[in-house]
N, C-alpha and C. Protein backbone atom coordinates (compact mmCIF):
# COMPACT_ATOMS: atom_id res chain seq x y z
N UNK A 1 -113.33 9.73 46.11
CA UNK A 1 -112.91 10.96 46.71
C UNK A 1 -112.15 10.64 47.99
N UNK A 2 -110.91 11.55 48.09
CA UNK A 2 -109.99 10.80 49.17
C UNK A 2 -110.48 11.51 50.64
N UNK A 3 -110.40 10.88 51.37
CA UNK A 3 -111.18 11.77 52.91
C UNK A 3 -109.67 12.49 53.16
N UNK A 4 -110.23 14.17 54.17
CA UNK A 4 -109.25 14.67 54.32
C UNK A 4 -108.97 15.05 55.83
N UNK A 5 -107.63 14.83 56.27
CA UNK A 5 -107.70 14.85 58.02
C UNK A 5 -108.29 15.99 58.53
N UNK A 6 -109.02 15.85 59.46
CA UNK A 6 -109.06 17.31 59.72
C UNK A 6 -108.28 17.69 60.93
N UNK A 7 -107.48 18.57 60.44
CA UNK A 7 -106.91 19.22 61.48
C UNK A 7 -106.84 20.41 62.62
N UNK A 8 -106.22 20.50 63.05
CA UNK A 8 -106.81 21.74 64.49
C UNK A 8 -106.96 22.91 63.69
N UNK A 9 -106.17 23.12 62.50
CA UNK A 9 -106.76 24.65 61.46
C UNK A 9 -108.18 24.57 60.91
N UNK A 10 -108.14 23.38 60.50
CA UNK A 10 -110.00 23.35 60.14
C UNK A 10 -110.59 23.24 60.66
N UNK A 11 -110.53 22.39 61.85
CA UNK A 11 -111.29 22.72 63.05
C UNK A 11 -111.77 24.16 63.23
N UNK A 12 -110.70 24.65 64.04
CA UNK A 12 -110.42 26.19 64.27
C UNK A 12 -111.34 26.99 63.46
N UNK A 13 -111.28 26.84 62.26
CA UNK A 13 -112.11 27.83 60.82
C UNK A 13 -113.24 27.19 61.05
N UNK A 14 -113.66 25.97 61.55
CA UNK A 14 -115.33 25.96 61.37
C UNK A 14 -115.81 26.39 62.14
N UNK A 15 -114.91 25.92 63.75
CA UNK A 15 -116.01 26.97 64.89
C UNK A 15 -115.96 28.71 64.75
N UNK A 16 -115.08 28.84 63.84
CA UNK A 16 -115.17 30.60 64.06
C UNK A 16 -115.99 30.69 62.88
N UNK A 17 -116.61 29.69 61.42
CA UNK A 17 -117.62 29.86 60.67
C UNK A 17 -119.08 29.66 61.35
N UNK A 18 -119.19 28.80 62.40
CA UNK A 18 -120.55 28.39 62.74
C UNK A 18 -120.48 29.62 64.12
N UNK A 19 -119.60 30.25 64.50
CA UNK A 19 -119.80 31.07 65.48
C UNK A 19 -120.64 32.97 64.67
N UNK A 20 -120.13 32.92 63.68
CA UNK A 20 -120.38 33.64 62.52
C UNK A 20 -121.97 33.71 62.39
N UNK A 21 -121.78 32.25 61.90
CA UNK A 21 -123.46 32.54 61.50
C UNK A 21 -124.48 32.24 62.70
N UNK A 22 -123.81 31.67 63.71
CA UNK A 22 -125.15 32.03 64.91
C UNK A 22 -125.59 33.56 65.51
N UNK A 23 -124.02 34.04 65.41
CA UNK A 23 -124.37 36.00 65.60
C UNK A 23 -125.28 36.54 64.54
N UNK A 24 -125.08 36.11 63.25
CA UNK A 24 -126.31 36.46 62.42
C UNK A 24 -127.56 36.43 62.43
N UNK A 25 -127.54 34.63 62.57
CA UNK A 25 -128.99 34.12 63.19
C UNK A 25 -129.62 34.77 64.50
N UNK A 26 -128.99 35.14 65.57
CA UNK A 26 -129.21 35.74 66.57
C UNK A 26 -129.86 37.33 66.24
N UNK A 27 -128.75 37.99 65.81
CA UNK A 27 -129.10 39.33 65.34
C UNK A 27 -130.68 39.32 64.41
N UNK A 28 -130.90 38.61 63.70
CA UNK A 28 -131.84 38.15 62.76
C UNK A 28 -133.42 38.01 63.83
N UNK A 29 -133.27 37.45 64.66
CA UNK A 29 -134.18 36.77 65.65
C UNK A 29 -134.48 37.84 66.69
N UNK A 30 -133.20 39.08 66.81
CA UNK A 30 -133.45 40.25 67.63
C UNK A 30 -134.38 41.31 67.00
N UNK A 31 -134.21 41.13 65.67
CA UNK A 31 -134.56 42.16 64.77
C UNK A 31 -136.78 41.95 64.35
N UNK A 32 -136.47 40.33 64.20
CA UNK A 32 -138.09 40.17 64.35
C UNK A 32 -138.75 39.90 65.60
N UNK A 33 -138.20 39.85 66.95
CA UNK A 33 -138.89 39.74 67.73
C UNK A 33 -138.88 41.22 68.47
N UNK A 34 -138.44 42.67 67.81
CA UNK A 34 -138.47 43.83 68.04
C UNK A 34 -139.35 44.19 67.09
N UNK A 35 -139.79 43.77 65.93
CA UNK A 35 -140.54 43.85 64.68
C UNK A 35 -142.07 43.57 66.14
N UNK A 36 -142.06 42.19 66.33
CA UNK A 36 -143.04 41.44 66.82
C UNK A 36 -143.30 42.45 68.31
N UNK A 37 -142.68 42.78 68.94
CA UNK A 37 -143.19 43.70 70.47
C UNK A 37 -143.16 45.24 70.13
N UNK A 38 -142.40 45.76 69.35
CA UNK A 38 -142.48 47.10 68.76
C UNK A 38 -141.88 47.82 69.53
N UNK A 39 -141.15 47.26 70.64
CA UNK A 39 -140.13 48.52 71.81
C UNK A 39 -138.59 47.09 71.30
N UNK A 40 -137.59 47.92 72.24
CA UNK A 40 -136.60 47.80 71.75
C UNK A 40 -135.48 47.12 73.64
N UNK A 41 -135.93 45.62 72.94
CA UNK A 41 -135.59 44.75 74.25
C UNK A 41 -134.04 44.03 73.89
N UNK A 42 -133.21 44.32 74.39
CA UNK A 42 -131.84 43.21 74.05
C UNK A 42 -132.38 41.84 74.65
N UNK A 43 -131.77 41.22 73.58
CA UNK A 43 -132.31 39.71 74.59
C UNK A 43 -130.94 39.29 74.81
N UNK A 44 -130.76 37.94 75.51
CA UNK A 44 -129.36 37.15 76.03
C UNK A 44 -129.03 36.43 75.17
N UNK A 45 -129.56 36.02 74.05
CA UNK A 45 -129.06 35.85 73.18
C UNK A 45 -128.02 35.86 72.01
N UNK A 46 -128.48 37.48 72.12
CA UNK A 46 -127.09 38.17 70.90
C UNK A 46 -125.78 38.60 71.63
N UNK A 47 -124.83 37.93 71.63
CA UNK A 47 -123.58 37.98 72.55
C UNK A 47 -122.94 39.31 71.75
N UNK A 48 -121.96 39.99 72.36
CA UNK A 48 -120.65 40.74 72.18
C UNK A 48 -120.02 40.57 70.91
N UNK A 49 -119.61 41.09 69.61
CA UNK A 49 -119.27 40.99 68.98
C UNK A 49 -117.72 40.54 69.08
N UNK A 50 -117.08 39.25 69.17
CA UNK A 50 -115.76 38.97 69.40
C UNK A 50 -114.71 40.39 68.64
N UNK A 51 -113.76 40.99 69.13
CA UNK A 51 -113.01 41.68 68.51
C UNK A 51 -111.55 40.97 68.28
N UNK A 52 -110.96 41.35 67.02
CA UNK A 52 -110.17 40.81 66.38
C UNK A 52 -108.60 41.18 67.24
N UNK A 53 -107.99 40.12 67.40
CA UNK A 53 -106.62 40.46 67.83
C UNK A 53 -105.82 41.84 67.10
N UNK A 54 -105.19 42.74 67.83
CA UNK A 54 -104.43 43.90 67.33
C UNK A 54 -102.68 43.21 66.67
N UNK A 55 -102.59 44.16 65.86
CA UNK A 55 -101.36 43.19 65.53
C UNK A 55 -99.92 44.52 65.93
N UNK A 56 -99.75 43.59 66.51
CA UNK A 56 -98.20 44.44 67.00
C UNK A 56 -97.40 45.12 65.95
N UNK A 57 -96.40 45.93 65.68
CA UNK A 57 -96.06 46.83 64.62
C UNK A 57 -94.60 47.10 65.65
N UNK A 58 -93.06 46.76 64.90
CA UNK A 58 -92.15 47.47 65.63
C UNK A 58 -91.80 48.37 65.68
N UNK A 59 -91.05 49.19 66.71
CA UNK A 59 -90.62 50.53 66.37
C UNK A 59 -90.19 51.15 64.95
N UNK A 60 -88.97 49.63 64.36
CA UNK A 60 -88.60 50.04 63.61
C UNK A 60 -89.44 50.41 61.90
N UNK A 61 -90.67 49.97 61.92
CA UNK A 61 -91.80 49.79 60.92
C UNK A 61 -92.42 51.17 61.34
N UNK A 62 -92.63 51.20 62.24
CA UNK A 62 -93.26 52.48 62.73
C UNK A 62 -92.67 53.86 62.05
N UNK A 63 -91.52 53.76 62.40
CA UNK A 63 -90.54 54.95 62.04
C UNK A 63 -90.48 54.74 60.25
N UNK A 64 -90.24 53.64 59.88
CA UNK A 64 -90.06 53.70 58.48
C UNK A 64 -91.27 54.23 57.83
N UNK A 65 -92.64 54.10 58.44
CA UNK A 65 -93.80 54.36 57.87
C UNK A 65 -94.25 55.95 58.32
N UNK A 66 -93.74 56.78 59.22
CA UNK A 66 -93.53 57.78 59.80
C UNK A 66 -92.88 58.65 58.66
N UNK A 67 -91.69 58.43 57.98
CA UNK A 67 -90.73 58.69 57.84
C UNK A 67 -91.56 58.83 55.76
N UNK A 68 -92.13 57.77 55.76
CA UNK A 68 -92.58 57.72 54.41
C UNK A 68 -93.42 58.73 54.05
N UNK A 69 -94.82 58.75 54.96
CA UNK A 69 -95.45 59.68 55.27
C UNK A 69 -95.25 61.31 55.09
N UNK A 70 -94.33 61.38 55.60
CA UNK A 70 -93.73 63.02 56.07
C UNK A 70 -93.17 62.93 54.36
N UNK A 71 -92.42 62.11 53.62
CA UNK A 71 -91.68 62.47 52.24
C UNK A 71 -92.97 62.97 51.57
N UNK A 72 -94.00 62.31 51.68
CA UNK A 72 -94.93 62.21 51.04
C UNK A 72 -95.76 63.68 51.46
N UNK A 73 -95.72 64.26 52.29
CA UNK A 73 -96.26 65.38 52.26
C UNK A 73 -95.29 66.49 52.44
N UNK A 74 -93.61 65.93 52.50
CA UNK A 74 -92.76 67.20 52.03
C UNK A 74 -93.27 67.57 50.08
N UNK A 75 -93.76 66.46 49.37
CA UNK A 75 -93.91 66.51 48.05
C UNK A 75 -95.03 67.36 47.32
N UNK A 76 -96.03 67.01 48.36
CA UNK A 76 -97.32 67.38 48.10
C UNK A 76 -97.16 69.14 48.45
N UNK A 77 -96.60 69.59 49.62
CA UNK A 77 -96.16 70.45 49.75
C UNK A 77 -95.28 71.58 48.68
N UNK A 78 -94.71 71.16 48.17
CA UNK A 78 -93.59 71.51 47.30
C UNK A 78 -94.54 71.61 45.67
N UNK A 79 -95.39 70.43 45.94
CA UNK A 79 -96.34 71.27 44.76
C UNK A 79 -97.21 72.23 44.64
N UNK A 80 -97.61 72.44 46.13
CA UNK A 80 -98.74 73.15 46.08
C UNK A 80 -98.64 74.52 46.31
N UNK A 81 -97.08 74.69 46.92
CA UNK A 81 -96.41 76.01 46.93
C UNK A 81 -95.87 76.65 45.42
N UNK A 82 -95.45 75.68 44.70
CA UNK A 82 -94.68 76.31 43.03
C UNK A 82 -95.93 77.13 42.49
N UNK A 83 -96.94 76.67 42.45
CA UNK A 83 -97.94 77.74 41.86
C UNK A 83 -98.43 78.65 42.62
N UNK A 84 -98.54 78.64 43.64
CA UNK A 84 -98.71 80.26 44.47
C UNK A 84 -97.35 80.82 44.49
N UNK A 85 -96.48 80.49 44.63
CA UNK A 85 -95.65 81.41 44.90
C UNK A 85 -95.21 82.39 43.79
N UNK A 86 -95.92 82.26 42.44
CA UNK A 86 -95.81 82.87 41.45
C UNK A 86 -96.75 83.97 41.53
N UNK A 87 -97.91 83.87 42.10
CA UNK A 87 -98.73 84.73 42.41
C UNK A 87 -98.89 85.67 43.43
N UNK A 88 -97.73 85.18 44.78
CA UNK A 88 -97.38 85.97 45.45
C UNK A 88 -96.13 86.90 45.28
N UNK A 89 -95.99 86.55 44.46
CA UNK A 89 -94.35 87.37 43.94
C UNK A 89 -94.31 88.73 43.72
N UNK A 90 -95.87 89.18 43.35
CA UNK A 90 -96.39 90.28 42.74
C UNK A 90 -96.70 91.11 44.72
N UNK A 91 -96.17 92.13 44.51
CA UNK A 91 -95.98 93.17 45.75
C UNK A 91 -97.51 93.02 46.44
N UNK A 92 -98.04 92.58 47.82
CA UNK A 92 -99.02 92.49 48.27
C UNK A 92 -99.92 94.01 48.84
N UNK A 93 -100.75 93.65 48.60
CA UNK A 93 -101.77 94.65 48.72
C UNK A 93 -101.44 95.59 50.22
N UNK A 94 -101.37 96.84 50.15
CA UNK A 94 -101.00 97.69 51.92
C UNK A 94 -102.60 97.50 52.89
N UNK A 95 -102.22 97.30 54.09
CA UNK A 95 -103.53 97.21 54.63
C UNK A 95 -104.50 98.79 54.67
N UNK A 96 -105.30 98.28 54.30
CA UNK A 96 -106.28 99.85 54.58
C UNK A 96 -106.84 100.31 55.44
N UNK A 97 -106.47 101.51 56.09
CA UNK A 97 -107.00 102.26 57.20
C UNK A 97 -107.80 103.09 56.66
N UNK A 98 -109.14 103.31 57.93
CA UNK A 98 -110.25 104.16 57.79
C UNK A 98 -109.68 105.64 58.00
N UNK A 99 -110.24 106.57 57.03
CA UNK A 99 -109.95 107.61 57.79
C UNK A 99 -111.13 108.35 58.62
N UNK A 100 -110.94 109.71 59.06
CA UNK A 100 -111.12 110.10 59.98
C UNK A 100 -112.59 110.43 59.42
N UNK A 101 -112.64 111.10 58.10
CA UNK A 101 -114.21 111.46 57.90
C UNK A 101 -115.05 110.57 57.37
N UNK A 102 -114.03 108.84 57.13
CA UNK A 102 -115.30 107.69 57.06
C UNK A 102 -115.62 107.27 58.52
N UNK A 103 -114.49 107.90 59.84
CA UNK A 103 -114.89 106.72 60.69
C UNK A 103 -116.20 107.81 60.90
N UNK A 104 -116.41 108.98 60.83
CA UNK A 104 -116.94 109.96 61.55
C UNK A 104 -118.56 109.78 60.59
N UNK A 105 -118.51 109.29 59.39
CA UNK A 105 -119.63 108.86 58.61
C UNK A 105 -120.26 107.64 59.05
N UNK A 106 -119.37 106.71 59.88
CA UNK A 106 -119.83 105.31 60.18
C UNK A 106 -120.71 105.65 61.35
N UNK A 107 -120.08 106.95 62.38
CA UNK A 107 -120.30 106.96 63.58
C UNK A 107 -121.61 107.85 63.71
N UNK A 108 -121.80 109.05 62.67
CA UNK A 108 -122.94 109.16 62.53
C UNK A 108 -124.20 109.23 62.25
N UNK A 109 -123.84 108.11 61.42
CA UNK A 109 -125.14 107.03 60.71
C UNK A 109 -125.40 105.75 61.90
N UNK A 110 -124.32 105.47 62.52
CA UNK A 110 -124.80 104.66 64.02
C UNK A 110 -125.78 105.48 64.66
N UNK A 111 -125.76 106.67 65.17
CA UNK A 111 -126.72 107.47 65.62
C UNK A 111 -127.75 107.33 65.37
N UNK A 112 -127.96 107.76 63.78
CA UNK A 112 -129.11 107.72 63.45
C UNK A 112 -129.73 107.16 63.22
N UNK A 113 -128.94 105.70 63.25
CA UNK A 113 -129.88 104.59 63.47
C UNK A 113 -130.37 104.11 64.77
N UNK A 114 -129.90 104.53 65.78
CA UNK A 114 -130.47 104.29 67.08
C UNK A 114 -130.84 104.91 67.60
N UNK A 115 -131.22 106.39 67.02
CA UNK A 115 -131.93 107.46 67.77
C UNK A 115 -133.49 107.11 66.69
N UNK A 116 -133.25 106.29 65.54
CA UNK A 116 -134.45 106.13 65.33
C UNK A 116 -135.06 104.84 65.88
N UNK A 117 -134.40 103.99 66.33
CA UNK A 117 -134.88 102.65 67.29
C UNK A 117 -135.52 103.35 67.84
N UNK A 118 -134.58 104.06 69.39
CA UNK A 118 -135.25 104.49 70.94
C UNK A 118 -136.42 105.22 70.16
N UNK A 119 -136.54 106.60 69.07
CA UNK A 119 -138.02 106.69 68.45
C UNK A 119 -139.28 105.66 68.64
N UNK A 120 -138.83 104.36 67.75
CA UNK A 120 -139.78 103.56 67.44
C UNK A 120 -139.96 102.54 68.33
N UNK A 121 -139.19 102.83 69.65
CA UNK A 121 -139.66 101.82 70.85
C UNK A 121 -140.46 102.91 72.13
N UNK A 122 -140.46 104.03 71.70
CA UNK A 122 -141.10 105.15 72.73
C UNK A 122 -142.55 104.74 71.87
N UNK A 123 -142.51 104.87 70.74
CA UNK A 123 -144.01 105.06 70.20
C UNK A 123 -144.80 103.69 70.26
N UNK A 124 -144.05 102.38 70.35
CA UNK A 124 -144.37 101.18 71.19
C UNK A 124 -145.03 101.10 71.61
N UNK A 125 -143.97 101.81 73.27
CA UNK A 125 -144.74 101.37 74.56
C UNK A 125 -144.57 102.69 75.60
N UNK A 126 -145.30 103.67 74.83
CA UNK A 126 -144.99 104.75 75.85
C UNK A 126 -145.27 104.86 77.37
N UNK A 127 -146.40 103.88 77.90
CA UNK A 127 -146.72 103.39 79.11
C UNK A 127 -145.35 103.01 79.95
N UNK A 128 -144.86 102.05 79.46
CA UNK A 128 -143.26 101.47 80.41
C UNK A 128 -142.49 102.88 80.24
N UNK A 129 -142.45 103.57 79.59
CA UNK A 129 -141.39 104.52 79.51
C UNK A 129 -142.04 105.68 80.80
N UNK A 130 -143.21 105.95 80.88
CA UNK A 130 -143.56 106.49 81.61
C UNK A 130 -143.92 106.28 83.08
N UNK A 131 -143.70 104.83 83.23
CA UNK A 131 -143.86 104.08 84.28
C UNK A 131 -141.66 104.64 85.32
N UNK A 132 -141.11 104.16 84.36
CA UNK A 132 -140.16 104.37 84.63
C UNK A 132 -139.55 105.93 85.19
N UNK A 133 -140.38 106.90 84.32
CA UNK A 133 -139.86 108.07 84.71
C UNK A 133 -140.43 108.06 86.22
N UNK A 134 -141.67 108.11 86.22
CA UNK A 134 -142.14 108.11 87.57
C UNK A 134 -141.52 107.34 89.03
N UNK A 135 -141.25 106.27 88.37
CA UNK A 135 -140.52 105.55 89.86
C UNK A 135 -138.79 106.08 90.04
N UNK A 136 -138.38 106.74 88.90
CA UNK A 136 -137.06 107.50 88.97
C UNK A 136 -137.30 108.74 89.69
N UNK A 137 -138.37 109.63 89.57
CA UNK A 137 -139.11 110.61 90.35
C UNK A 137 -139.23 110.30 91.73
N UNK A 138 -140.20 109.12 92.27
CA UNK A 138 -140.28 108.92 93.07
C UNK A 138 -138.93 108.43 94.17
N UNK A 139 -138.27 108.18 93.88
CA UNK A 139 -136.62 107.60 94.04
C UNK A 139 -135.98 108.78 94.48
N UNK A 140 -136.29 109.51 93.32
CA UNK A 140 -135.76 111.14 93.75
C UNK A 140 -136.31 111.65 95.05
N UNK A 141 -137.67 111.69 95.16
CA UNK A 141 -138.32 112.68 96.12
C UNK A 141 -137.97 111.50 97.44
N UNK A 142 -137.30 110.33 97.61
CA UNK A 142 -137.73 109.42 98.46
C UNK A 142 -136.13 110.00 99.59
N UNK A 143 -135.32 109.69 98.13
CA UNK A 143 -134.04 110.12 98.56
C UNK A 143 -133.58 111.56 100.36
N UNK A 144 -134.18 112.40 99.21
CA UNK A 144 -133.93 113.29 100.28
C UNK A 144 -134.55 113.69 101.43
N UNK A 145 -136.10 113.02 101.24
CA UNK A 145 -136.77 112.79 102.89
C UNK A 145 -136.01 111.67 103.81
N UNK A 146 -135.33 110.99 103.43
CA UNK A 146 -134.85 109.85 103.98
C UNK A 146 -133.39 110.82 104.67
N UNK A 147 -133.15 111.57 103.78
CA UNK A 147 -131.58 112.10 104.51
C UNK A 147 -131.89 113.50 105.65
N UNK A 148 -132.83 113.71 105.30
CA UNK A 148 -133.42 114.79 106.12
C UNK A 148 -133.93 114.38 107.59
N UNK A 149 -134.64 112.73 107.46
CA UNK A 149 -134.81 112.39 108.35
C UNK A 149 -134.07 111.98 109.74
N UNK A 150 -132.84 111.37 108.28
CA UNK A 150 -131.05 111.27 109.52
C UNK A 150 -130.63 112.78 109.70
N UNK A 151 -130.82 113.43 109.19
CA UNK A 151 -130.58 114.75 109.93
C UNK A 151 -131.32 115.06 111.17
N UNK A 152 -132.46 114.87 111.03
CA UNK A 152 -133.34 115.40 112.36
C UNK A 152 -132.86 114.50 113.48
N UNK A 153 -132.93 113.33 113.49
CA UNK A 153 -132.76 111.96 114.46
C UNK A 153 -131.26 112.45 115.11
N UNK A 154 -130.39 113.23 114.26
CA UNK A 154 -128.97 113.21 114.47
C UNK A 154 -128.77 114.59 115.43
N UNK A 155 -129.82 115.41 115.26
CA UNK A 155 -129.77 116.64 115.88
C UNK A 155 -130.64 116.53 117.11
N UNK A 156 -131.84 115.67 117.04
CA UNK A 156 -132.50 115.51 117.97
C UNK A 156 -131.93 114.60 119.28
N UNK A 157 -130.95 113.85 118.84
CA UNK A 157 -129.73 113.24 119.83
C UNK A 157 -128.96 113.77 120.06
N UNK A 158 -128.42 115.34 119.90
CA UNK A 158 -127.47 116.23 120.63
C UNK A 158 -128.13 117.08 121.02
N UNK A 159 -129.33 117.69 120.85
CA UNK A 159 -130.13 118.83 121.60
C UNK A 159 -130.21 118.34 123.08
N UNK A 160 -130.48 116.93 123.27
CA UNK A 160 -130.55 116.49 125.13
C UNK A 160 -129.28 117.24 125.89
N UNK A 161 -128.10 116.35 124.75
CA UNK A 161 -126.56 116.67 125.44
C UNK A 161 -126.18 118.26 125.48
N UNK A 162 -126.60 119.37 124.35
CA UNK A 162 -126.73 120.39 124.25
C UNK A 162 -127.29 121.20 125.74
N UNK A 163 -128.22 120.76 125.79
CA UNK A 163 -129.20 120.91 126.67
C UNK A 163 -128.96 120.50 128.17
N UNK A 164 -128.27 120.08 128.29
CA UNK A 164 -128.07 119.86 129.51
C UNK A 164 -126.66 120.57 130.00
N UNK A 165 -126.01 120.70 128.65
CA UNK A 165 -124.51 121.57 128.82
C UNK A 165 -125.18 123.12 129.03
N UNK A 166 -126.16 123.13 128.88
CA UNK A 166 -126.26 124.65 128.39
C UNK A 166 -127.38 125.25 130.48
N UNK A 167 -127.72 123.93 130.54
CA UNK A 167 -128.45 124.25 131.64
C UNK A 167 -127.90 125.08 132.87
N UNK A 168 -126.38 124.30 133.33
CA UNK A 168 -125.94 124.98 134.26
C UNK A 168 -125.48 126.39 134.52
N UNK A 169 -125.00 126.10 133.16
CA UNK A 169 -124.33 128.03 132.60
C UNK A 169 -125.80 129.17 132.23
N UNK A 170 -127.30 128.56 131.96
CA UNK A 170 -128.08 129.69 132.38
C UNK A 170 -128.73 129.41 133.72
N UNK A 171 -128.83 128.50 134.62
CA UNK A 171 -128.47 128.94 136.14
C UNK A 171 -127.60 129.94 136.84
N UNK A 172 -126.54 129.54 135.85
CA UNK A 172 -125.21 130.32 137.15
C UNK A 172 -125.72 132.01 136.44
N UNK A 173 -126.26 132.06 135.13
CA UNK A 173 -126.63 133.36 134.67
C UNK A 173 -127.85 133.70 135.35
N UNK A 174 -128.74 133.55 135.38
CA UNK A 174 -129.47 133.32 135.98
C UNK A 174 -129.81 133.89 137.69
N UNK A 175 -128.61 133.01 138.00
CA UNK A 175 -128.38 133.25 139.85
C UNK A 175 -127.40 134.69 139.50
N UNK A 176 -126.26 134.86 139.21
CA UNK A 176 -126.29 136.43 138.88
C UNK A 176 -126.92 137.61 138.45
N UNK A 177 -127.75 137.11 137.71
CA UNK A 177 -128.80 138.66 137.07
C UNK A 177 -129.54 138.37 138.80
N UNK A 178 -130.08 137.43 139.22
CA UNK A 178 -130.64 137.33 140.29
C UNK A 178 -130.30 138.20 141.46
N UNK A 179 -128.64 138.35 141.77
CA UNK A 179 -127.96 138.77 142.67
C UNK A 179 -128.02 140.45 142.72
């Protein structure tokens, strides 16, 4: 058997074969010693998966493959229109409007379906409902003692000024009926 040189290509192919199977072996050794602790530890071992060089592509490949593409779905296109368009040929359906005594059927069957809810949520919880009227009551009666009160405060701060305008003019009346 004749020996064969080895050269920097075979070289090359064995360290990227023995680099191969140590990521295996590694991965392999991650997998039972996660088996063996039962939590989930990376070790330093299992390196980065090398990623493969990108391969450059020229404009002009680009465009030709661009260009192929697009024929290829002007075609697909062109088939998939010949049979509908036979079926659209036929005059399309007019859109349909509601009229006035379905919208007025829609609208009062909405009613009656929510006048029978608020029904069956009064018979619920008639407590909250009655809780509510009361503090709307109370709101009410709170209201207008509160404005009555700025009324008084507002009158009771011009009766002084009143009052003191009014003092001199029943003096000077006063000192005349006197006279």
């Amino acid at each position: 058997m004749p020996k064969q040189k080895l050269t920097t290509e075979i070289l090359t192919a064995a360290v990227l074969g023995f680099e191969e199977q140590k990521r295996r072996i590694d991965l392999q050794i991650a997998e039972i010693r996660q088996m063996l602790d039962g939590g989930t530890k990376p070790t330093a071992a299992t390196p980065e998966v090398p990623k493969g060089k990108r391969r450059k592509m020229s404009a002009g490949a680009r465009k030709r493959i661009g260009d192929a593409q697009r024929k290829r779905w002007a075609e697909s296109k062109k088939q998939s229109e010949s049979p509908s368009s036979q079926a659209t040929s036929e005059a399309p359906k007019p859109k349909r409007k509601l009229s006035r005594a379905g919208r007025a059927a829609i609208i009062a069957a909405t009613k009656k379906r929510f006048a029978l809810k608020r029904a069956e949520a009064e018979k619920a919880a008639p407590k909250k409902i009655g809780r509510k009227n009361v503090a709307a009551k109370n709101v009410a009666v709170k209201a207008p003692a509160k404005a009555t009160r700025k009324a008084v405060k507002k009158t009771a701060a011009k009766k002084p000024q009143n009052a003191v305008a009014k003092v001199p003019a029943q003096t000077v009346a006063a000192e005349a009926v006197a006279q």
